[in-house]
Protein backbone atom coordinates (compact mmCIF):
# COMPACT_ATOMS: atom_id res chain seq x y z
CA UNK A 1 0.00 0.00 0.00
CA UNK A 2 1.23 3.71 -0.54
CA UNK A 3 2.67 5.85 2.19
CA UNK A 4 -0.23 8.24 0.89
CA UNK A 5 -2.48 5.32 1.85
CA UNK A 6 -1.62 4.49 4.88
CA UNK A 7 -1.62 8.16 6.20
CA UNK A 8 -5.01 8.72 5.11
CA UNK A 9 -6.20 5.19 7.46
CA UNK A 10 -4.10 5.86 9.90
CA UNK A 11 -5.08 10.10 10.22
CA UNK A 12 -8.66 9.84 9.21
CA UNK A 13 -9.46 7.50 11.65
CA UNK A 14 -7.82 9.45 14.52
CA UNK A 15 -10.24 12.67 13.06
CA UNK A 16 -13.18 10.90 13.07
CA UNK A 17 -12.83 9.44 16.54
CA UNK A 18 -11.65 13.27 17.74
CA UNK A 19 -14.80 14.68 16.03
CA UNK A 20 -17.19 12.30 15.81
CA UNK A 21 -19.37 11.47 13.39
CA UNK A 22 -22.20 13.33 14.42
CA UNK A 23 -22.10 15.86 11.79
CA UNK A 24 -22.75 12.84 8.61
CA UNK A 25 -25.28 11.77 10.72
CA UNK A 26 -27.24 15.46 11.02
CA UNK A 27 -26.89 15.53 6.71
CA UNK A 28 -28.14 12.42 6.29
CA UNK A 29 -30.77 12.71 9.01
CA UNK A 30 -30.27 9.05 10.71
CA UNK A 31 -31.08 10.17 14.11
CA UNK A 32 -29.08 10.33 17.27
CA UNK A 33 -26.72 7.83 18.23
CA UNK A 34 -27.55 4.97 20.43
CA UNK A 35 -24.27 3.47 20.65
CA UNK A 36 -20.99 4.89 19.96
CA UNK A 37 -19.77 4.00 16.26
CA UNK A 38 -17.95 1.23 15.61
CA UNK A 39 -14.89 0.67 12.95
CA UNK A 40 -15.85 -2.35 11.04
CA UNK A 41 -13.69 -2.00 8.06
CA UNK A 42 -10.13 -0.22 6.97
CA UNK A 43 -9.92 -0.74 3.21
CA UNK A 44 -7.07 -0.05 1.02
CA UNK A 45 -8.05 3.61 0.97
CA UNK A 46 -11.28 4.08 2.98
CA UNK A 47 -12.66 3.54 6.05
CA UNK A 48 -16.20 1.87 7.46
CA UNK A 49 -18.10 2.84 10.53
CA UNK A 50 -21.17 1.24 11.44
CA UNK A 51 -23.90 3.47 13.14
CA UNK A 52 -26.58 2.56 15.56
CA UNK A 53 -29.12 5.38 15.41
CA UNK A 54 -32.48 5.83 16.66
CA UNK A 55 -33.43 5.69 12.98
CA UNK A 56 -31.76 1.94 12.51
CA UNK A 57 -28.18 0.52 11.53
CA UNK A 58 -25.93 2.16 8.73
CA UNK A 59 -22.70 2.01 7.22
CA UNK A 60 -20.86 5.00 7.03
CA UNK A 61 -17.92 4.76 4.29
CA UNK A 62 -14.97 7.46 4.22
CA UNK A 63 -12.69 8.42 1.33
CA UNK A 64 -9.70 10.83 0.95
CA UNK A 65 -11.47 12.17 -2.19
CA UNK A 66 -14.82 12.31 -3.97
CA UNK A 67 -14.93 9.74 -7.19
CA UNK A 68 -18.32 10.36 -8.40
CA UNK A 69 -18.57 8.91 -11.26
CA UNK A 70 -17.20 5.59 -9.72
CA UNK A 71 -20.51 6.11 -7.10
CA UNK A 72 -22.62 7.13 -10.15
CA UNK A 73 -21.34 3.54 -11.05
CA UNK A 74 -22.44 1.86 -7.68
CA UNK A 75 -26.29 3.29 -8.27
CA UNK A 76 -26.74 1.79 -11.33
CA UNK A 77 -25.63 -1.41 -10.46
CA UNK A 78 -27.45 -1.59 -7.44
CA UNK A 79 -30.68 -0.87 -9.18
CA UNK A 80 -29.48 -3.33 -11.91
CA UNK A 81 -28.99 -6.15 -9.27
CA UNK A 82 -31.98 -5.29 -7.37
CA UNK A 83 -34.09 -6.72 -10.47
CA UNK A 84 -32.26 -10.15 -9.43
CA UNK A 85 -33.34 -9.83 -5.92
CA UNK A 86 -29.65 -9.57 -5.02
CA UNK A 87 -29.35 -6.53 -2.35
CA UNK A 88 -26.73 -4.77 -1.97
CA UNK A 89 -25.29 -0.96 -0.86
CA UNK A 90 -27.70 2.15 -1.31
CA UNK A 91 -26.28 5.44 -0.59
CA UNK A 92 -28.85 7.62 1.33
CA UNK A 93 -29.46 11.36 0.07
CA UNK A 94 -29.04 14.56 2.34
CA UNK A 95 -30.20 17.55 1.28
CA UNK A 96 -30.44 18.44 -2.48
CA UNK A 97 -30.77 15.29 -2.72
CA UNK A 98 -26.48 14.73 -2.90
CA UNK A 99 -25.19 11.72 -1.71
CA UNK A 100 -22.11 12.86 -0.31
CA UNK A 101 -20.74 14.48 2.61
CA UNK A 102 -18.16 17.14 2.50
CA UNK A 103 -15.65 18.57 4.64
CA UNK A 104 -11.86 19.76 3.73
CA UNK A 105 -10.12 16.30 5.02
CA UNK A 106 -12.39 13.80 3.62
CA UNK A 107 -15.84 12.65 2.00
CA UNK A 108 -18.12 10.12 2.89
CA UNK A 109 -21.34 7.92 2.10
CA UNK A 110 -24.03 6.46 3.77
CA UNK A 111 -26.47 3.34 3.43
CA UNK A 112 -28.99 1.30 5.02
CA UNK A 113 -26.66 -1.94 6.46
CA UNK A 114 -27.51 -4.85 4.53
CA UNK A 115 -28.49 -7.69 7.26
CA UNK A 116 -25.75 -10.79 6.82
CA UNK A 117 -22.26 -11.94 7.66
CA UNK A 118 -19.50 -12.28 5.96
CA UNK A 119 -18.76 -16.23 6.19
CA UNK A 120 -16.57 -17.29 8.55
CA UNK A 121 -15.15 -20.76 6.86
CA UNK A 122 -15.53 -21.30 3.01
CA UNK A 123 -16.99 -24.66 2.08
CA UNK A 124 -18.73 -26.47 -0.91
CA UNK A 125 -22.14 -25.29 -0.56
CA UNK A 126 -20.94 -21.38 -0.08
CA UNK A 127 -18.70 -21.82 -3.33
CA UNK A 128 -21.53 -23.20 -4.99
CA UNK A 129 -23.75 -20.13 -4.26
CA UNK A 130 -21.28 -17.83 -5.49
CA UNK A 131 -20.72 -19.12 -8.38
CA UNK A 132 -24.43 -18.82 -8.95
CA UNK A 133 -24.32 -15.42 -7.84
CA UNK A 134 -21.36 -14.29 -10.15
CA UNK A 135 -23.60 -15.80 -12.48
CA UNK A 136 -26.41 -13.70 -11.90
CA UNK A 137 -24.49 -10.74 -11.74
CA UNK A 138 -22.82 -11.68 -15.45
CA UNK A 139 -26.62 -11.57 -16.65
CA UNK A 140 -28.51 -9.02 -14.84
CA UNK A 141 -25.37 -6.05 -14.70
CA UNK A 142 -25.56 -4.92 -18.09
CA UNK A 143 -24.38 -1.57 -18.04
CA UNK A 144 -22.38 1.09 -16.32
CA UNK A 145 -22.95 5.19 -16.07
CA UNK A 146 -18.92 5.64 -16.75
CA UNK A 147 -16.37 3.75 -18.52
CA UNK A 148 -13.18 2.88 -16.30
CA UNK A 149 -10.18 0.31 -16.32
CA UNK A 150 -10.22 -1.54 -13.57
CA UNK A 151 -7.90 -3.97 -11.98
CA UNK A 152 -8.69 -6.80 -14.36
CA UNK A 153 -8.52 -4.99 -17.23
CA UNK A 154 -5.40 -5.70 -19.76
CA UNK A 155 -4.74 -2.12 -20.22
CA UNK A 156 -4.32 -2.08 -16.59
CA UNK A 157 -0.60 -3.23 -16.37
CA UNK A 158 0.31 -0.93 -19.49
CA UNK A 159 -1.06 2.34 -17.28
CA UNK A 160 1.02 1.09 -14.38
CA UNK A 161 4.13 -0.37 -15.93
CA UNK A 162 5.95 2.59 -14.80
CA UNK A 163 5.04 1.82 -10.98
CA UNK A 164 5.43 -1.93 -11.70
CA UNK A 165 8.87 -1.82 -12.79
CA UNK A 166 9.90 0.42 -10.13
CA UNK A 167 9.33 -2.08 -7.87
CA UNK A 168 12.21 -3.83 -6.70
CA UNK A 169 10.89 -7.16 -5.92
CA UNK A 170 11.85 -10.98 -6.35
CA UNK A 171 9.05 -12.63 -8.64
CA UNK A 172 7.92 -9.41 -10.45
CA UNK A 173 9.29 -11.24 -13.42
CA UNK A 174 7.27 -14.67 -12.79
CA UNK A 175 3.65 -12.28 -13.05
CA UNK A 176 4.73 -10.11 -15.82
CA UNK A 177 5.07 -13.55 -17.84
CA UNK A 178 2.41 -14.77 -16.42
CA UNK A 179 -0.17 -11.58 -17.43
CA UNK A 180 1.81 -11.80 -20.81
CA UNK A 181 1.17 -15.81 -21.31
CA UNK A 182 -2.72 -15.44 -20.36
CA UNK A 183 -3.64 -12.38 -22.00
CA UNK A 184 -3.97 -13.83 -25.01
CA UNK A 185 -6.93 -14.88 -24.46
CA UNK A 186 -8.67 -11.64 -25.18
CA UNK A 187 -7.87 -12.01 -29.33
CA UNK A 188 -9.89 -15.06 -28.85
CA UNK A 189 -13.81 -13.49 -28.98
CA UNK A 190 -14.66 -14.21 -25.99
CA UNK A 191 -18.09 -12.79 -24.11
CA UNK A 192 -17.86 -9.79 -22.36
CA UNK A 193 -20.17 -8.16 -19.84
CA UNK A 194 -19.86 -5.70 -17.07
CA UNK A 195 -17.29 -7.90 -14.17
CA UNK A 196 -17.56 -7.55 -10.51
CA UNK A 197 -13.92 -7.71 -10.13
CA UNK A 198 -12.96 -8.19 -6.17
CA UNK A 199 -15.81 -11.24 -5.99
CA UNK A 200 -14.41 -12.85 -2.85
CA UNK A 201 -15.94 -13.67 0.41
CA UNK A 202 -15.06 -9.98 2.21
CA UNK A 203 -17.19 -8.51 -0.25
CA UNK A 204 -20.60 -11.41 0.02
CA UNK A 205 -23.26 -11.28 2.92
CA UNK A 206 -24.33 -14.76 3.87
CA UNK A 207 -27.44 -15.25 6.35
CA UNK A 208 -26.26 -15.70 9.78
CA UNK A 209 -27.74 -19.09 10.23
CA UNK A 210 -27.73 -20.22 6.76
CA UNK A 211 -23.86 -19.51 5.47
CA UNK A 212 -24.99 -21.04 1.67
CA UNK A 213 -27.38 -18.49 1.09
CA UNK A 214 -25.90 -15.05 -0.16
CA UNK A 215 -28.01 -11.92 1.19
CA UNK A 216 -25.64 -9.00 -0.43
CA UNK A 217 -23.40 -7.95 -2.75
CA UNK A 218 -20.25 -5.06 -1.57
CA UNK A 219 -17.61 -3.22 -3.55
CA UNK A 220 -18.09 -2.04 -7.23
CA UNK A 221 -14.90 -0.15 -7.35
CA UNK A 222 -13.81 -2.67 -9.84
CA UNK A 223 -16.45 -3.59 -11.94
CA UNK A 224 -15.69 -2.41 -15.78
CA UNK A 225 -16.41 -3.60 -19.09
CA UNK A 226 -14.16 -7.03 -19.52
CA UNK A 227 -14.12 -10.66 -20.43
CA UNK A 228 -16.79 -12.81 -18.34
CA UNK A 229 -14.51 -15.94 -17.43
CA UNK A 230 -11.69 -13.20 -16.32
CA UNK A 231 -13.78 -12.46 -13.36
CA UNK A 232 -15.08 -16.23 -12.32
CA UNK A 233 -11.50 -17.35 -12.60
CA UNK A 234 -10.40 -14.22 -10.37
CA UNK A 235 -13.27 -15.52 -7.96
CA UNK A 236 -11.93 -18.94 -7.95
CA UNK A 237 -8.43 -18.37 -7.33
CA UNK A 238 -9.55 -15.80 -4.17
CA UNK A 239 -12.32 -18.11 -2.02
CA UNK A 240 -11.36 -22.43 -3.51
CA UNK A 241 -8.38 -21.87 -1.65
CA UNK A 242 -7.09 -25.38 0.17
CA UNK A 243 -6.05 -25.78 3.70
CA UNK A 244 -2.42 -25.51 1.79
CA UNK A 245 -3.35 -22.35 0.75
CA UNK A 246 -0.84 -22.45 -2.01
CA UNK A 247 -3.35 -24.72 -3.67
CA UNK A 248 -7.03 -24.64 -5.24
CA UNK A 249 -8.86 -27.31 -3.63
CA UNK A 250 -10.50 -29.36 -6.16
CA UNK A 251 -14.14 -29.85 -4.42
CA UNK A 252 -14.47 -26.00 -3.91
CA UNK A 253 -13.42 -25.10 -7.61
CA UNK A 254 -16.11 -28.08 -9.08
CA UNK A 255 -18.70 -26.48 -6.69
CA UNK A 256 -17.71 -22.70 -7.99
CA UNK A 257 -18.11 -23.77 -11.65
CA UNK A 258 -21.34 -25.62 -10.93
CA UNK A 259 -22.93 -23.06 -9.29
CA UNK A 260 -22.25 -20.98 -12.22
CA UNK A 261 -23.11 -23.48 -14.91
CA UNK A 262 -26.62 -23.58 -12.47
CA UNK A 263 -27.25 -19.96 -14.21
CA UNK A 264 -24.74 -19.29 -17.16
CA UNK A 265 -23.71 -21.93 -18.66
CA UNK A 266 -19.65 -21.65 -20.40
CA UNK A 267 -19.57 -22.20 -24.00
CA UNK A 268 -16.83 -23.90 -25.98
CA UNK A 269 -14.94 -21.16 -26.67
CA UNK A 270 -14.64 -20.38 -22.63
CA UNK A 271 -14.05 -23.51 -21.91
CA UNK A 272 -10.96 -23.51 -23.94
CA UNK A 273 -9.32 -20.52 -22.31
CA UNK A 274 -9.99 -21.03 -18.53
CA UNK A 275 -6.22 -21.74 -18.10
CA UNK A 276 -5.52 -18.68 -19.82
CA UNK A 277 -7.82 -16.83 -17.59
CA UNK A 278 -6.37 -18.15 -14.56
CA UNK A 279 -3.21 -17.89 -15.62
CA UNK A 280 -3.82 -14.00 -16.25
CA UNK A 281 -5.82 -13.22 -13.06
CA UNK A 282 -3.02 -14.69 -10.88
CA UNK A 283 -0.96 -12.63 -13.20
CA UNK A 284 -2.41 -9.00 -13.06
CA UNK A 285 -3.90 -9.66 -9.17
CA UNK A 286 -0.59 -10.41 -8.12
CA UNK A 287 1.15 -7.34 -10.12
CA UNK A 288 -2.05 -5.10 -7.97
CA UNK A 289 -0.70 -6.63 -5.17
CA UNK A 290 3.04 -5.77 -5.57
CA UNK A 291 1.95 -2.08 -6.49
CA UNK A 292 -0.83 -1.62 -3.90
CA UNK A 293 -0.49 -4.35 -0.77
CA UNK A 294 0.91 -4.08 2.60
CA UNK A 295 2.87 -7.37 2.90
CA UNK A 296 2.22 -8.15 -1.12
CA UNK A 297 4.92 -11.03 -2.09
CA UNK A 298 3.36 -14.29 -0.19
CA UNK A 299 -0.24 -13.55 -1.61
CA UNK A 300 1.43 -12.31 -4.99
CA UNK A 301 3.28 -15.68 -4.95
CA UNK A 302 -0.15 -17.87 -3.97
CA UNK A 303 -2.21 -16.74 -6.71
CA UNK A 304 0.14 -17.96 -9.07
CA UNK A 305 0.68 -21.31 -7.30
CA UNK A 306 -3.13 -21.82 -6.79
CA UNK A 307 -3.46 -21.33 -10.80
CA UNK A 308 -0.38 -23.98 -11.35
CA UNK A 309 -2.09 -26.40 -9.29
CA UNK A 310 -5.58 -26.61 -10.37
CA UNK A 311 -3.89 -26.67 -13.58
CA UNK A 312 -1.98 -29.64 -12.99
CA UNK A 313 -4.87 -31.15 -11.49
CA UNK A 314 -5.81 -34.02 -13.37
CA UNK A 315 -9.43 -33.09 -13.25
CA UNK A 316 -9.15 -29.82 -14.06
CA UNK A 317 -10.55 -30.04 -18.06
CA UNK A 318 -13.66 -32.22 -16.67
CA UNK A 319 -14.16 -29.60 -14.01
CA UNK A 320 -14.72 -27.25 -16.85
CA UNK A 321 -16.23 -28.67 -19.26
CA UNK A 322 -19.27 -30.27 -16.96
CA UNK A 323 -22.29 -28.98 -17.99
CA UNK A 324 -21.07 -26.31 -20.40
CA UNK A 325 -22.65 -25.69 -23.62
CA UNK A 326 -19.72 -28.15 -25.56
């Protein structure tokens, strides 16, 4: 993470503690608090409170800066998923009807909280319903208010490569060959659609007593325009991690890909480069990583080794290929 980064966490969060948070919650008119706010969440460059109010529970997110075309973004896909019965984050309006508070240090948004947990241990049944959820959000999120490139996106590494290269790390090398080997796949034809992105289990609600069933959907910041299977294989190689978790474990990857199938089924052409996709998203995540994360290398180095080995796996192709369109 930058230095930038980490001074905006680290300050921010001392300012909102000195000053409360009173003030957001007078613009947005949530009521008085019943219990004093509570950090939930320190992103790579924002911050979460949640709010008990007379009004209800919220989430209060904080930025260093306003991006408002990235929560111009966030709107439409809510309303987008919303169609699939798939909640997820609504930013309340204060007066004008603006969604976003001001002051000279920082800006922030707030939203109903979504009832659910994130899941505590990963297992078949959860992988399944992801899948099926990635699914539905492949079919339902069709469009977004502003173009961006996001962290999938090939074009990504070019805009960095400055940054990338300045970074004086052992197995730089190993992801830039990597990204270079799998991104090939994208003079193949292949469908696109509006990605998720970051579809891993910090960012998925689960009911409290029923961990397989997904109540909401977090985090749009990296949603763009891009190759569908990019995204499921980006999913895979974050949550079908084994016990080694240098590894994909086999029974968590065949439930992802089922659970997808159970919605949108792959066609041939998919099919054929999933080892190129997972090859490139342990590629360009780990690169993200090496630019962006706070103890980057052993991750970096795990999303490459979890792509090897479901590769190697001598299931893998059938894993695929069951019940796609081939």
């Amino acid at each position: 993470m930058s230095n930038m980064k980490l001074k905006f966490r680290k300050e921010t969060a001392k300012l909102v503690e000195y000053l409360g948070l009173d003030a957001i919650a007078t613009y947005f008119d949530i009521g008085k608090f019943v219990d004093k706010p509570f950090l939930i969440q320190t992103g790579m460059s924002n911050l979460s409170y949640e709010l008990n109010t007379t009004k209800g529970y919220y989430i209060c997110k904080i930025f260093p800066s306003l991006d408002l075309k990235q929560m111009q973004n966030d709107a439409i896909i809510h309303s987008q998923l919303s169609v699939a019965g798939i909640d997820s984050p609504k930013y309340m309006f204060g007066p004008n009807e603006e969604y976003v508070y001001y002051n000279q240090l920082f800006v922030a948004v707030v939203y109903n909280r979504i009832g659910g947990i994130n899941i505590p241990k990963i297992d078949a049944d959860y992988c399944y319903s992801m899948g099926r959820v990635l699914a539905l959000f492949h079919g339902h999120v069709s469009k977004l208010a502003h173009k961006k490139i996001a962290l999938l996106n090939q074009n990504w590494v070019i805009n960095k490569w400055s940054l990338i290269r300045s970074k004086d790390m052992p197995f730089v090398d190993s992801l830039l060959l990597a990204y270079t080997k799998g991104r090939t796949l994208f003079e193949d034809n292949l469908t696109t659609g509006i990605v998720h992105g970051d579809f891993h289990e910090g960012n998925i609600l689960v009911d409290e007593h029923m961990h397989s069933r997904i109540v909401g959907v977090l985090d749009f910041e990296r949603s763009e325009k891009n190759v569908l299977i990019v995204d499921l294989a980006r999913t895979a190689l974050g949550i079908c991690r084994g016990v080694n978790e240098d590894v994909i474990d086999p029974l968590l990857f065949k439930a992802l890909f089922l659970g997808y199938n159970s919605v949108r089924k792959l066609n041939e052409n998919e099919v054929k480069n999933m080892e190129k996709a997972l090859i490139y998203a342990a590629g360009i995540g780990g690169l993200w990583l090496i630019c962006y994360g706070i103890d980057p290398l052993p991750l970096a180095t795990q999303l490459l080794s979890r792509a090897e080995s479901i590769i190697a796996d001598g299931g893998f192709k059938e894993i695929i290929e069951r019940n796609s369109t081939s």
